[in-house]
PDB file of N, CA and C in Angstrom:
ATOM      1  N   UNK A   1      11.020  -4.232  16.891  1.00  0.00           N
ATOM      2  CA  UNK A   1      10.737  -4.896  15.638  1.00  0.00           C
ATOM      3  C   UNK A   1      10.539  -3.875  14.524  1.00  0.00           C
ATOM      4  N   UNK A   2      10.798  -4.143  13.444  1.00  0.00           N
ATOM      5  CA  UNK A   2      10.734  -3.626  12.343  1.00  0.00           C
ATOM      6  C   UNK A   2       9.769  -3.605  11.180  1.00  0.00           C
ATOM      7  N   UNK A   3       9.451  -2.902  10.600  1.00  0.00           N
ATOM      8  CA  UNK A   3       8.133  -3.867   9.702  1.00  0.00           C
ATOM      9  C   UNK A   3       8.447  -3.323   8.185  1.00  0.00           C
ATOM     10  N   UNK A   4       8.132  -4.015   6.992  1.00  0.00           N
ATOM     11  CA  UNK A   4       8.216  -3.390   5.911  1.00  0.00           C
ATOM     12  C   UNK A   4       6.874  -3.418   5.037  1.00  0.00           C
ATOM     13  N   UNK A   5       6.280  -2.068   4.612  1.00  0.00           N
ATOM     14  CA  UNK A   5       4.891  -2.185   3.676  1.00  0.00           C
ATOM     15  C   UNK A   5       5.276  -2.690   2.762  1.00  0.00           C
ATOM     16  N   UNK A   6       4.306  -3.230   2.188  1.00  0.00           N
ATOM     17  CA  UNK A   6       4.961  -3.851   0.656  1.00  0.00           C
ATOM     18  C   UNK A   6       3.277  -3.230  -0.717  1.00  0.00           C
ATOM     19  N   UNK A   7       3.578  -3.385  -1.807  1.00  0.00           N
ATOM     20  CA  UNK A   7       2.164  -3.175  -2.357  1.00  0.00           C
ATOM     21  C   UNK A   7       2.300  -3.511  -3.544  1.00  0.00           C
ATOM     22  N   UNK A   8       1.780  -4.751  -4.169  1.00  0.00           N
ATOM     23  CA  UNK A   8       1.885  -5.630  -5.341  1.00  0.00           C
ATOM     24  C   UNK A   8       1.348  -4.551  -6.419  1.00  0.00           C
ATOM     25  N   UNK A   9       2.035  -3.697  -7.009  1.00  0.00           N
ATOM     26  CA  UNK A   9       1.521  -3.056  -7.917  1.00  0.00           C
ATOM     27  C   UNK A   9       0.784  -3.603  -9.070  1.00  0.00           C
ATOM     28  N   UNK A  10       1.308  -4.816  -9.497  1.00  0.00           N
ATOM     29  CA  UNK A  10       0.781  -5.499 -10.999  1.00  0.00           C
ATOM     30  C   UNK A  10      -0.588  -6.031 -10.387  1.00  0.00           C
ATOM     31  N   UNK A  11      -0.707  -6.394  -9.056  1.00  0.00           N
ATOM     32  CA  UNK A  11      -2.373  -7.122  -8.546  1.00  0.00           C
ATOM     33  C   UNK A  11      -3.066  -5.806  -7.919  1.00  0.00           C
ATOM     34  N   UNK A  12      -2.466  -4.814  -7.559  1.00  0.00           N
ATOM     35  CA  UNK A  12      -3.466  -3.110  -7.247  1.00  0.00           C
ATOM     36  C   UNK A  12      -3.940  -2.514  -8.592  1.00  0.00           C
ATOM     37  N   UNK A  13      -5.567  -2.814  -7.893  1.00  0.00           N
ATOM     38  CA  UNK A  13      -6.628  -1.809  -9.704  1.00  0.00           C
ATOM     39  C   UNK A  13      -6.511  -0.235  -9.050  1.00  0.00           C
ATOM     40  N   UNK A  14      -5.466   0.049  -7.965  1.00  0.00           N
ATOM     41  CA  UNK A  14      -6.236   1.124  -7.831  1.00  0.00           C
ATOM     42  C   UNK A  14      -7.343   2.343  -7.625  1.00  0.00           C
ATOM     43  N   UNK A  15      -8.160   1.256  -6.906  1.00  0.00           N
ATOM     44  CA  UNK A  15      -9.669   1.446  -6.516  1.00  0.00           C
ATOM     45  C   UNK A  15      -9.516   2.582  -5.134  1.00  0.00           C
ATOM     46  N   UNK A  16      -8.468   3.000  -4.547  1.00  0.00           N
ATOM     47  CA  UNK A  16      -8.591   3.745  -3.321  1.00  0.00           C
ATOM     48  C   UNK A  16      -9.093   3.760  -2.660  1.00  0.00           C
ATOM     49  N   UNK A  17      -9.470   2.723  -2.656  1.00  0.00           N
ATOM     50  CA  UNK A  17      -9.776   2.555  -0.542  1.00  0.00           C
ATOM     51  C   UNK A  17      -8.719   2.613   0.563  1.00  0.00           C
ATOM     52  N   UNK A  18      -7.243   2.044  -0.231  1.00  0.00           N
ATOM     53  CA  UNK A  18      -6.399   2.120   0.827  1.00  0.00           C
ATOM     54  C   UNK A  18      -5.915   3.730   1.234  1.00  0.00           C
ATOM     55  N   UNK A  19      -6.116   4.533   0.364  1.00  0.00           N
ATOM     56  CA  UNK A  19      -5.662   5.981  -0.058  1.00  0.00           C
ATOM     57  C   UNK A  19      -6.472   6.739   0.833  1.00  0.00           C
ATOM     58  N   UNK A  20      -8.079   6.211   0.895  1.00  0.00           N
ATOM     59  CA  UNK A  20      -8.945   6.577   1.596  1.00  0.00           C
ATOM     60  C   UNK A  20      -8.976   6.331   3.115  1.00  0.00           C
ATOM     61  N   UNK A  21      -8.693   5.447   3.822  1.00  0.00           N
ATOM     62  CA  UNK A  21      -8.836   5.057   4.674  1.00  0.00           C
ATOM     63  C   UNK A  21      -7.325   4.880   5.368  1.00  0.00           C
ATOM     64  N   UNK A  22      -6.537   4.921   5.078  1.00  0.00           N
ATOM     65  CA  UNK A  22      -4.740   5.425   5.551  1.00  0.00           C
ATOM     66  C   UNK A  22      -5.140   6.438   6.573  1.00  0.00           C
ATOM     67  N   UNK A  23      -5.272   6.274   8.000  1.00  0.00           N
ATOM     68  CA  UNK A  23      -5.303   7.305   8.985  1.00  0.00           C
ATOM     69  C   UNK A  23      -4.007   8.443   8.731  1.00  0.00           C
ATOM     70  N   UNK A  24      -3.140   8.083   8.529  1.00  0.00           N
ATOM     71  CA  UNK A  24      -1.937   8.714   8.478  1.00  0.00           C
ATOM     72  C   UNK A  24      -1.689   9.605   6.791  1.00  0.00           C
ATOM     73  N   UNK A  25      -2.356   9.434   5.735  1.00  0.00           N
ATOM     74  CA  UNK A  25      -2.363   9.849   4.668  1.00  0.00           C
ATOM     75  C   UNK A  25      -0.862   9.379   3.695  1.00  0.00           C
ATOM     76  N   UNK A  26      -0.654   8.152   3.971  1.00  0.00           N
ATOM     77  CA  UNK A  26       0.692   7.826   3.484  1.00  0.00           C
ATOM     78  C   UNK A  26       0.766   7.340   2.097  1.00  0.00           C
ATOM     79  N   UNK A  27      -0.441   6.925   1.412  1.00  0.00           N
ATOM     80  CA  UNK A  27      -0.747   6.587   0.431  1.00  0.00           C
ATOM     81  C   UNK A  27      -1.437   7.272  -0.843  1.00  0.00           C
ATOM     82  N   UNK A  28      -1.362   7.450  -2.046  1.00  0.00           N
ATOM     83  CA  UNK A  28      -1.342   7.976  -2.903  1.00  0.00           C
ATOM     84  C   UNK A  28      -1.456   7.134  -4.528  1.00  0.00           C
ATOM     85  N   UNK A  29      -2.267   7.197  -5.245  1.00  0.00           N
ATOM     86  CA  UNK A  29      -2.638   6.830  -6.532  1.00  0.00           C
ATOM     87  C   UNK A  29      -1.150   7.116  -7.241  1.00  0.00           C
ATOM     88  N   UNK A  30      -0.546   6.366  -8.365  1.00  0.00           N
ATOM     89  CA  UNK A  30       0.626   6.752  -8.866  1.00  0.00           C
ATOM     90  C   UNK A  30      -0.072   7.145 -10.221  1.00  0.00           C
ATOM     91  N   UNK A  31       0.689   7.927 -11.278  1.00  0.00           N
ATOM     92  CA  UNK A  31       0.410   8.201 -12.612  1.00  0.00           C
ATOM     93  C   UNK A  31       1.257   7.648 -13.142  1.00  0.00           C
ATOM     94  N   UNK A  32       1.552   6.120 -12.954  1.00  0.00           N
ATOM     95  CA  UNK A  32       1.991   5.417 -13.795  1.00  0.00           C
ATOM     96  C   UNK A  32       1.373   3.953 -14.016  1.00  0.00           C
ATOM     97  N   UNK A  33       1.049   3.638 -15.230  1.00  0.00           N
ATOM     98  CA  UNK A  33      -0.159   2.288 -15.482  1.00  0.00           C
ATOM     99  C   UNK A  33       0.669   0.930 -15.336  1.00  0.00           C
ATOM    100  N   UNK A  34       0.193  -0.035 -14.795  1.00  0.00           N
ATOM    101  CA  UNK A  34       0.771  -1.323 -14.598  1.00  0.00           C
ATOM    102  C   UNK A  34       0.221  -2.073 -15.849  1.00  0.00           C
ATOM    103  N   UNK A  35       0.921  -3.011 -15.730  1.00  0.00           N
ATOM    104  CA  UNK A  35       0.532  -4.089 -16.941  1.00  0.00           C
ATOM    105  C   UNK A  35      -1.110  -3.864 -17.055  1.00  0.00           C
ATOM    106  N   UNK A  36      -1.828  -4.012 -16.299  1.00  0.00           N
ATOM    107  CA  UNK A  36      -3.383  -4.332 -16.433  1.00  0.00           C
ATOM    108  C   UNK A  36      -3.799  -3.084 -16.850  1.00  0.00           C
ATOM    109  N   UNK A  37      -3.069  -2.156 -17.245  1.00  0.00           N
ATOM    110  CA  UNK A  37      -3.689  -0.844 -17.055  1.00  0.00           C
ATOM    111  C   UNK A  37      -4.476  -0.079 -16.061  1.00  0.00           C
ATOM    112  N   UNK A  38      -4.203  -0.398 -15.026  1.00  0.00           N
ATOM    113  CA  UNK A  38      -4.654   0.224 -13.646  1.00  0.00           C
ATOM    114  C   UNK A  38      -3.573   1.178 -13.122  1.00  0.00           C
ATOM    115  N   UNK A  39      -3.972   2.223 -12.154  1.00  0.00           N
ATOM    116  CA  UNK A  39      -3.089   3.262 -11.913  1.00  0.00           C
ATOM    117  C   UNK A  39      -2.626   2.615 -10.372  1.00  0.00           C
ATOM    118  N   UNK A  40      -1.720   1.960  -9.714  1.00  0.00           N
ATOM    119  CA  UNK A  40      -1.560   1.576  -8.551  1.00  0.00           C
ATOM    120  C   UNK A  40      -1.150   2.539  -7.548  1.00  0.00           C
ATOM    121  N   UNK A  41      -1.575   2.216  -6.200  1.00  0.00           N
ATOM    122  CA  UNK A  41      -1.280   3.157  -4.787  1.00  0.00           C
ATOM    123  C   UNK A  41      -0.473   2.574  -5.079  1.00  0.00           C
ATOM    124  N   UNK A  42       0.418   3.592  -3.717  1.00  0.00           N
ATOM    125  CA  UNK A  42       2.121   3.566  -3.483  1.00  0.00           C
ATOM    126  C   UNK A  42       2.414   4.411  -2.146  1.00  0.00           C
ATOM    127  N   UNK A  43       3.489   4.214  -1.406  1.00  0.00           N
ATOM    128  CA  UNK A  43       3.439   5.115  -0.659  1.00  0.00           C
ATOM    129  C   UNK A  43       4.160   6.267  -0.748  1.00  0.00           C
ATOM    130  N   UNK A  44       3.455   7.258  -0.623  1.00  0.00           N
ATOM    131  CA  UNK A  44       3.699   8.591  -1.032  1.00  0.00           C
ATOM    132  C   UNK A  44       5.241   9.370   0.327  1.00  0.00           C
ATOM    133  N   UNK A  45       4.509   8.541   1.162  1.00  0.00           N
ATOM    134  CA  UNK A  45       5.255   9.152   2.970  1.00  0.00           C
ATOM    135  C   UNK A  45       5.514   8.228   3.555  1.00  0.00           C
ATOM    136  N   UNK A  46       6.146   7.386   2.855  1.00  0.00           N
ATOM    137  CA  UNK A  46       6.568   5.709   4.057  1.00  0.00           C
ATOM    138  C   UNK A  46       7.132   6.496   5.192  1.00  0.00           C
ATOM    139  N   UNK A  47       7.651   7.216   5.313  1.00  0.00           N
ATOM    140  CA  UNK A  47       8.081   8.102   6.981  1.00  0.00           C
ATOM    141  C   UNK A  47       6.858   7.663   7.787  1.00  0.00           C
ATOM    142  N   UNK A  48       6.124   8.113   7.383  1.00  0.00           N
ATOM    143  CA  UNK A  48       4.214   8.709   8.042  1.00  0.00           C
ATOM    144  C   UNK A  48       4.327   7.493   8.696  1.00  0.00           C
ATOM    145  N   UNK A  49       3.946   6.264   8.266  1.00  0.00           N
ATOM    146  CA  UNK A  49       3.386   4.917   8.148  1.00  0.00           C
ATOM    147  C   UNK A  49       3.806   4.329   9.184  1.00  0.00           C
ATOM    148  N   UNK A  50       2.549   4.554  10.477  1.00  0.00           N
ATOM    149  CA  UNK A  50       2.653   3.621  11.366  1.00  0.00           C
ATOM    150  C   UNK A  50       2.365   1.906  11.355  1.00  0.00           C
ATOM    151  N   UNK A  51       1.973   1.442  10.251  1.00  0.00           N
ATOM    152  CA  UNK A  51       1.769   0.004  10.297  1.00  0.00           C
ATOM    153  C   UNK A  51       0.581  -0.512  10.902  1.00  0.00           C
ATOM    154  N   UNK A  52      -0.671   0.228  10.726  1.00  0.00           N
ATOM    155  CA  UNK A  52      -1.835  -0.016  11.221  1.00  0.00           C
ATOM    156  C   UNK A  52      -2.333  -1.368  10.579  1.00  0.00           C
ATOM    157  N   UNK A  53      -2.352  -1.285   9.496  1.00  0.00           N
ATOM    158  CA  UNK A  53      -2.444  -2.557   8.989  1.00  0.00           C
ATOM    159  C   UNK A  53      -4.228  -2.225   8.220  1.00  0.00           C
ATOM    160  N   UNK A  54      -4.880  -0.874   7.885  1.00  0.00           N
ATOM    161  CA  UNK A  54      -6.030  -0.660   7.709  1.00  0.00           C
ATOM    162  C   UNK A  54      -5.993  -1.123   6.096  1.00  0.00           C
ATOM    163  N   UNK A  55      -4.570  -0.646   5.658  1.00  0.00           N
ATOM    164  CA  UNK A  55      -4.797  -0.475   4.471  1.00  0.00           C
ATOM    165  C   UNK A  55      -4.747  -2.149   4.030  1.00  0.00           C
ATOM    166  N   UNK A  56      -4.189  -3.044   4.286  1.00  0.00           N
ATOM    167  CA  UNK A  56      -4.246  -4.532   4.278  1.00  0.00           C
ATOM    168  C   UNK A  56      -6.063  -4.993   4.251  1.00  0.00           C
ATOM    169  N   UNK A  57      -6.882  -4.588   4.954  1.00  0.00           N
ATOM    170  CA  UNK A  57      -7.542  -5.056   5.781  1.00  0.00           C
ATOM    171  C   UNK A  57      -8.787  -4.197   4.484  1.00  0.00           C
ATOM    172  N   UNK A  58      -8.612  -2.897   4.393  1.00  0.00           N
ATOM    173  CA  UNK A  58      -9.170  -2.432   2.961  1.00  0.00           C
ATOM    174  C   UNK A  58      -9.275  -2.660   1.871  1.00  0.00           C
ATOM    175  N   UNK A  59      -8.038  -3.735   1.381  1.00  0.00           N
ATOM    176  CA  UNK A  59      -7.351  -3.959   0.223  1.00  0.00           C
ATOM    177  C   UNK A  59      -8.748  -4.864  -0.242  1.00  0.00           C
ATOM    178  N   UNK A  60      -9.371  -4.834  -1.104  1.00  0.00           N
ATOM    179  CA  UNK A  60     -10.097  -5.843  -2.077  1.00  0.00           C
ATOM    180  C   UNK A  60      -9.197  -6.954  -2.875  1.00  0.00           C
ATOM    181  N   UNK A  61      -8.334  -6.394  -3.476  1.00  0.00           N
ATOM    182  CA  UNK A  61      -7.290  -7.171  -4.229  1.00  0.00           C
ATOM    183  C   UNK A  61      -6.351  -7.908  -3.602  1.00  0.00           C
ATOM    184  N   UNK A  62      -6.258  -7.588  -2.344  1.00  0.00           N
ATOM    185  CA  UNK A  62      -4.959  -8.252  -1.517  1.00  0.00           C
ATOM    186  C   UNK A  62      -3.686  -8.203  -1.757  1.00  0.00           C
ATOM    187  N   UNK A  63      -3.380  -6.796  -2.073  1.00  0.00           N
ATOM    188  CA  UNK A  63      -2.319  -6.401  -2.968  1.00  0.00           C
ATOM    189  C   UNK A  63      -1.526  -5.780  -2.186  1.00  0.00           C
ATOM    190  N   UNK A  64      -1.653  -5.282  -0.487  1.00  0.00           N
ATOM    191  CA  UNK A  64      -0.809  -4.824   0.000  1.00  0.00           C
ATOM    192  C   UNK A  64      -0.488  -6.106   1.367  1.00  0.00           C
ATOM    193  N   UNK A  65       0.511  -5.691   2.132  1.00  0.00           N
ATOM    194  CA  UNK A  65       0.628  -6.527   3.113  1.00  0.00           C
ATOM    195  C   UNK A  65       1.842  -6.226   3.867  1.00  0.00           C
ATOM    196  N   UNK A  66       1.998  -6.370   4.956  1.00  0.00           N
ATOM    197  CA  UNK A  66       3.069  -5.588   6.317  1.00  0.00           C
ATOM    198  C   UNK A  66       3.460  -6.747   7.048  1.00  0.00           C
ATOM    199  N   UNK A  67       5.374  -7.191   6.457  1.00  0.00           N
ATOM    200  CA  UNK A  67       5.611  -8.047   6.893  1.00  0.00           C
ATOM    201  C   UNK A  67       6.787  -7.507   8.164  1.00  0.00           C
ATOM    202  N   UNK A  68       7.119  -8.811   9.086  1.00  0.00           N
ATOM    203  CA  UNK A  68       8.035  -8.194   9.781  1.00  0.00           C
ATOM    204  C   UNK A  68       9.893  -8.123   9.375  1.00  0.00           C
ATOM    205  N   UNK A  69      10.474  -7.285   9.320  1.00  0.00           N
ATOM    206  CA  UNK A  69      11.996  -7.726   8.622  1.00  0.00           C
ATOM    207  C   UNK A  69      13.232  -8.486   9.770  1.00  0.00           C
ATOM    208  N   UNK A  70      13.561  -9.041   8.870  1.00  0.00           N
ATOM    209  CA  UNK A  70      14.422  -9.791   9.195  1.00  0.00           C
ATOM    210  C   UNK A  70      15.722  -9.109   9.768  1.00  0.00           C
ATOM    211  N   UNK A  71      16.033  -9.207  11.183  1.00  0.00           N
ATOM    212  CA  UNK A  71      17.303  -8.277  11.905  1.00  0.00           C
ATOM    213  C   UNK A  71      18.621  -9.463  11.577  1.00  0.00           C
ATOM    214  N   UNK A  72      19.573  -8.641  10.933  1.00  0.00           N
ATOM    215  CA  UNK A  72      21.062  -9.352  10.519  1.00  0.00           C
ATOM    216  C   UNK A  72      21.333  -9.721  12.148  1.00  0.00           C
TER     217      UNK A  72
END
């Protein structure tokens, strides 16, 4: 199975918890502002990213989420 991170940038304030708590360090603050003026995570090393699912589970905003993809 396959999985894809996803991370609602316009609903992430950028609070870093997910940045913080990423066992794998795959995540990263961007220096670029979203509509709300918040700086949103992103993934820095989607390679890294085993799909733990911490950063979901960290999220306050509910802005990230790990769905499974669809095989053609």
């Amino acid at each position: 199975m396959a999985y894809k991170h996803i991370i609602d940038a316009e609903r992430c304030k950028g609070c870093g918890l997910c940045v913080h708590f990423c066992p794998k360090n795959v995540l990263e603050i961007t220096d670029k502002v979203n509509a709300k003026g918040h700086f949103p995570a992103f993934q820095a090393r989607p390679e890294d990213c085993i799909y733990c699912a911490i950063c979901c589970t960290m999220c306050p905003d509910v802005a990230i989420s790990i769905v499974e993809e669809q095989s053609a």
